[in-house]
Protein backbone atom coordinates (compact mmCIF):
# COMPACT_ATOMS: atom_id res chain seq x y z
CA UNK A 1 2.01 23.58 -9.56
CA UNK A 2 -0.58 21.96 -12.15
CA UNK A 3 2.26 19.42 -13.06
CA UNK A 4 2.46 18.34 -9.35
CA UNK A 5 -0.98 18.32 -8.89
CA UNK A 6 -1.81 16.05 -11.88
CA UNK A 7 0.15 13.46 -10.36
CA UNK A 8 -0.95 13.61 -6.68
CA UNK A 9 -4.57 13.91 -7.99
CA UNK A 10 -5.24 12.36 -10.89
CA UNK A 11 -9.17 12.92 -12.01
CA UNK A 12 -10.72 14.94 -9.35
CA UNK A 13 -14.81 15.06 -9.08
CA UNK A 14 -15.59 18.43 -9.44
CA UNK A 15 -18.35 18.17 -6.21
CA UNK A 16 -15.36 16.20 -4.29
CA UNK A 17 -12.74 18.64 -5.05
CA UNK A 18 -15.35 21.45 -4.07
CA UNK A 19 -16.32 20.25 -0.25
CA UNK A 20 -12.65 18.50 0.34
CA UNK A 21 -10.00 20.58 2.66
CA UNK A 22 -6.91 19.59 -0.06
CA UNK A 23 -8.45 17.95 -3.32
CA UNK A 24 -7.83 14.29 -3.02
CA UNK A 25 -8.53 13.33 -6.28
CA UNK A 26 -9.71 9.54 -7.12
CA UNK A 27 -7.11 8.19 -9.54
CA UNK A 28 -3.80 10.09 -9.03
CA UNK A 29 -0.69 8.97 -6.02
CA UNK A 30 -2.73 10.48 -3.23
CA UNK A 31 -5.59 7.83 -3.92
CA UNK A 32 -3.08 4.82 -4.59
CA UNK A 33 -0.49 6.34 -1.41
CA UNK A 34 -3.88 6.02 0.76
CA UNK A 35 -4.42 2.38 -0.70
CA UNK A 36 -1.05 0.83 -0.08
CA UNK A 37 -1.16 2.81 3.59
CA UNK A 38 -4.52 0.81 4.53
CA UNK A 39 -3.37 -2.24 3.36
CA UNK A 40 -0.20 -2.61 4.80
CA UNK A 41 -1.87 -1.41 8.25
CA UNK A 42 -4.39 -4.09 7.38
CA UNK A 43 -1.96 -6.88 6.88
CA UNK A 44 -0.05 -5.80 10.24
CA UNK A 45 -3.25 -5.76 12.21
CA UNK A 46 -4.65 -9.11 10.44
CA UNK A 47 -1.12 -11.18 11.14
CA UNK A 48 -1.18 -9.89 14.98
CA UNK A 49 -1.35 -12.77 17.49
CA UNK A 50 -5.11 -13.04 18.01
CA UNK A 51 -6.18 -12.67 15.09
CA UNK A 52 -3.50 -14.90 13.54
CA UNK A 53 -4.50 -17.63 16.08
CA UNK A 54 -8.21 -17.37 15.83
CA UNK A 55 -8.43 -16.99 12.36
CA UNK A 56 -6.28 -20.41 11.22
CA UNK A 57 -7.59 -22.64 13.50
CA UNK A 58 -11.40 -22.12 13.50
CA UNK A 59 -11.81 -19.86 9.88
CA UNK A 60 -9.32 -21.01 7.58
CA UNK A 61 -11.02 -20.96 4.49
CA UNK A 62 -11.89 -17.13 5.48
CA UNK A 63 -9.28 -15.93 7.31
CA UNK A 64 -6.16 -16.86 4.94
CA UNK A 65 -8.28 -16.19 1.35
CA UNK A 66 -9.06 -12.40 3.23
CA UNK A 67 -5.35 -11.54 4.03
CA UNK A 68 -4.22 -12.91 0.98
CA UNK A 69 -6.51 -10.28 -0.62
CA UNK A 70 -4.79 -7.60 1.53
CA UNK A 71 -1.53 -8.56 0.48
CA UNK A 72 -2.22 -8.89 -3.74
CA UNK A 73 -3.80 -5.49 -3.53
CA UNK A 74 -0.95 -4.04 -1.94
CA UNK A 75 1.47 -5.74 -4.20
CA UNK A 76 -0.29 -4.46 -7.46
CA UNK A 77 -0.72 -0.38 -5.85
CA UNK A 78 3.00 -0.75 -5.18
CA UNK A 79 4.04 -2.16 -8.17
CA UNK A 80 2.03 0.22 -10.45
CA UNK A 81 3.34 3.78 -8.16
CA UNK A 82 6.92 2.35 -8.24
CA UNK A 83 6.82 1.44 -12.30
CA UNK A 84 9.11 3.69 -14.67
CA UNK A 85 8.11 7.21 -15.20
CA UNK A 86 7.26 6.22 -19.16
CA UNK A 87 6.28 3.29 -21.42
CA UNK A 88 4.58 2.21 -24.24
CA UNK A 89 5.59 5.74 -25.81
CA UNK A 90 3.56 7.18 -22.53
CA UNK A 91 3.77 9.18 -19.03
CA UNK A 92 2.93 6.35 -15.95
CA UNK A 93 1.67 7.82 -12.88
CA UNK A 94 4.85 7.23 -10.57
CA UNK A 95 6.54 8.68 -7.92
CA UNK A 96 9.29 8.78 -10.07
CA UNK A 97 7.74 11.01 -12.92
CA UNK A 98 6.35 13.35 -9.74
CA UNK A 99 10.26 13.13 -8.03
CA UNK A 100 11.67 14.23 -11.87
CA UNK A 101 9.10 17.07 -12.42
CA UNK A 102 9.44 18.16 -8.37
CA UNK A 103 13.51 18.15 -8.96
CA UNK A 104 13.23 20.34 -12.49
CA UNK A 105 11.14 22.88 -10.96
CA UNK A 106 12.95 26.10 -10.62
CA UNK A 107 10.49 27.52 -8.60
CA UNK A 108 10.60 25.46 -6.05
CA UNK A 109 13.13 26.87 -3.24
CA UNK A 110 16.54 24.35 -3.61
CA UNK A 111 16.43 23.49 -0.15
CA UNK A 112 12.95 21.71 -0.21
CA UNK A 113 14.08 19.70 -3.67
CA UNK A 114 17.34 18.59 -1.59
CA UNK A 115 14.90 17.75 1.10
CA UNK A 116 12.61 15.73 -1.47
CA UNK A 117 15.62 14.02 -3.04
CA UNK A 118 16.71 12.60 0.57
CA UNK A 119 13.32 10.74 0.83
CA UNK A 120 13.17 8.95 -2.56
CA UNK A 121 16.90 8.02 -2.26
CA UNK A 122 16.13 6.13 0.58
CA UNK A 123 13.11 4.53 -0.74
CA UNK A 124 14.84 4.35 -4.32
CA UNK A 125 17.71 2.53 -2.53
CA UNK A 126 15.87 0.09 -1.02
CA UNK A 127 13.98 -0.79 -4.41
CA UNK A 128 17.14 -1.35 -5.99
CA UNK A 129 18.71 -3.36 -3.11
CA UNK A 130 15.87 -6.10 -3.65
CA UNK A 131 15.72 -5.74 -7.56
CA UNK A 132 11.65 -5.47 -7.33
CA UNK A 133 11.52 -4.19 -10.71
CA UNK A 134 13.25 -7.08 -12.50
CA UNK A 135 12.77 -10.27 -9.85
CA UNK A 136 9.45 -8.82 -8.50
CA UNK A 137 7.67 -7.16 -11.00
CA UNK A 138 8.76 -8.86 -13.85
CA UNK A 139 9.04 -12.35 -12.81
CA UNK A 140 7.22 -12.90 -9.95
CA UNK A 141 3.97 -11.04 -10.47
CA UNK A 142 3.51 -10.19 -14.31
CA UNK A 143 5.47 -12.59 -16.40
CA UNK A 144 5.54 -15.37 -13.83
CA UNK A 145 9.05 -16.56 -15.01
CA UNK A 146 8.93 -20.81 -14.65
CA UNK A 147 12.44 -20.61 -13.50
CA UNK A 148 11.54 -17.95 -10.86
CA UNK A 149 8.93 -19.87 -9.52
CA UNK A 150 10.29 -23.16 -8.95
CA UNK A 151 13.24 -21.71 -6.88
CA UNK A 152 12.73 -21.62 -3.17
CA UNK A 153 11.72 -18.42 -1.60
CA UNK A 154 13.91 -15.61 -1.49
CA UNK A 155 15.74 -14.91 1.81
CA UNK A 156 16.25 -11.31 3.18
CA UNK A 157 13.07 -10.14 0.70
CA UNK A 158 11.59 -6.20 0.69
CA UNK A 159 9.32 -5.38 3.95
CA UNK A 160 6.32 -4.37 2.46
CA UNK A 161 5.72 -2.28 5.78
CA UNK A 162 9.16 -0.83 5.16
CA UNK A 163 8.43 0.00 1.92
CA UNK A 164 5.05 1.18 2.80
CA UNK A 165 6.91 3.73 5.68
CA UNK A 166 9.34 4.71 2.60
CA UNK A 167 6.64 5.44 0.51
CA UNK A 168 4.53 7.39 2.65
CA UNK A 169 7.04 9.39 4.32
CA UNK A 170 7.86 10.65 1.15
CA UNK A 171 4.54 11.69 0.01
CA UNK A 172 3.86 13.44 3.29
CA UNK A 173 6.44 15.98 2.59
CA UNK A 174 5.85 16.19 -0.76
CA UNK A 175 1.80 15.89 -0.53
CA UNK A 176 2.28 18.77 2.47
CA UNK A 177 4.33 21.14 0.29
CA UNK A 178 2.17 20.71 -2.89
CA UNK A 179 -1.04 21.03 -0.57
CA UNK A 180 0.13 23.52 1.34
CA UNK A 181 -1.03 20.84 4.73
CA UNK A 182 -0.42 17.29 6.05
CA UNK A 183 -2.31 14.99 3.99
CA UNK A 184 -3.91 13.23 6.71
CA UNK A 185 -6.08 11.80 5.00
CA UNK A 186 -3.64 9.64 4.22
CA UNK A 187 -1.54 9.51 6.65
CA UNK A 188 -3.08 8.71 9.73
CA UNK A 189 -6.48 8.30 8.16
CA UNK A 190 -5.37 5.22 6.35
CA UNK A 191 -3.68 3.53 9.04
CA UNK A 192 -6.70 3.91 11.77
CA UNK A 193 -9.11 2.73 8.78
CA UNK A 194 -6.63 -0.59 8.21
CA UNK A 195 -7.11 -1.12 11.89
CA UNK A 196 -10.42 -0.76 12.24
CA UNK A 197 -11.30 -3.04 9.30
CA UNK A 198 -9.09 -6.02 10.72
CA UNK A 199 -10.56 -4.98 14.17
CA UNK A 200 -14.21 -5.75 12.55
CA UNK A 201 -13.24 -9.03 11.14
CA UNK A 202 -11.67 -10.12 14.07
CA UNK A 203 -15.11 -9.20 16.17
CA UNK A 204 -16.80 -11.25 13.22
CA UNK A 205 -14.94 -14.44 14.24
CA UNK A 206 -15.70 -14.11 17.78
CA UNK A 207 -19.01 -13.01 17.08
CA UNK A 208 -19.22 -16.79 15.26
CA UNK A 209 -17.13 -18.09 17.77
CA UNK A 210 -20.20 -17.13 20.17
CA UNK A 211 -23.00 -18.85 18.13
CA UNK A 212 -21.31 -21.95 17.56
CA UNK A 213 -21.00 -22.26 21.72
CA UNK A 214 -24.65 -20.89 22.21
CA UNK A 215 -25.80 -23.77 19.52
CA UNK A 216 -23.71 -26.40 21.44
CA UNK A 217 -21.43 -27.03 18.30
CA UNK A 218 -17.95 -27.86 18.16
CA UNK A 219 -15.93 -24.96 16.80
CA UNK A 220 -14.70 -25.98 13.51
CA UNK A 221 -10.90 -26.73 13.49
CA UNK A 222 -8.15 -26.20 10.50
CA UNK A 223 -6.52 -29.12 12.31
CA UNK A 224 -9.65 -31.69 11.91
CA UNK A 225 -9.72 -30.96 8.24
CA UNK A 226 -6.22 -31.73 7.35
């Protein structure tokens, strides 16, 4: 299954690919999978109620700069994995190459392709329903179409947690049969790392929020500054 494994691993360190359970590789859909995994956990952990409410009214300038990190990286993993198979006369590493070479290999029993097929419909249809390729990728992030970005917001937009679940579901079952194993790495090892990172920044702010009262200063307010 070299032609799988390409995709799903992309450049593999030869020391890495030695120690590691399932070769994870560095550059290939397993890496960029684990990436949009951890930050969509990151974004839902960072947006809960407490840290949403601590974070804009005493750390502003930190709190919405650091989510709005989250969210751009996770835009630009998605948007890459989700791009057309080719372009520019060349092979882009996509799901959709990895779904076209899983579906035109013979040796792989008919049952599991049918299986395959079943997940990226239902994460194909739901990039179609919101157009991300044209209204997202081309005029919203790349070309950053005037028009586009005058016009109010977008009601009834894509769920990136949706199409985070989409995504990953996917590569489970495909990641599992290629690998011959869960790829929990990515999986479940994403998700508890997105936690724990928010969880650590949220301890940060208290952690401040517990100097500031030990020095006897007034916590600093997003609502005094405006």
């Amino acid at each position: 299954m070299k032609h799988l494994k390409e995709i799903l691993e992309g450049y593999c360190d030869p020391k890495e690919r030695k120690w590691a359970v399932n070769a994870i590789g560095q550059t290939g859909l397993t890496a960029r999978i684990f990436a949009l995994n951890y930050y969509s956990t990151g974004i839902e952990s960072l947006v809960a109620l407490k840290v949403w409410r601590l974070g804009r009214k005493h750390f502003h300038h930190v709190y919405w700069p650091f989510l709005q990190s989250f969210r751009r990286c996770w835009s630009v993993e998605f948007l890459r994995i989700s791009d057309k198979p080719k372009s520019v006369g060349g092979k882009n590493l996509t799901i959709k190459l990895f779904h076209h070479r899983f579906q035109n290999d013979g040796t792989i029993p008919k049952k599991v392709r049918v299986a395959e097929r079943k997940l990226f419909d239902a994460f194909d249809a739901e990039y179609v329903a919101h157009a991300i390729y044209d209204k997202v990728r081309c005029k919203e992030e790349f070309h950053l179409d005037l028009d586009t970005q005058l016009r109010k917001p977008r009601k009834g937009g894509a769920n990136s947690h949706m199409m985070t679940k989409l995504v990953v579901e996917w590569y489970k079952f495909v990641g599992g049969y290629v690998m011959g194993g869960e790829p929990a790495y990515v999986t479940t090892g994403a998700v508890q790392q997105g936690q724990q990172v928010a969880q650590e920044f949220y301890e940060l702010m208290q952690a401040r929020m517990r100097c500031w009262k030990l020095d006897g200063v007034e916590p600093d307010t997003f609502s005094s500054r405006r």
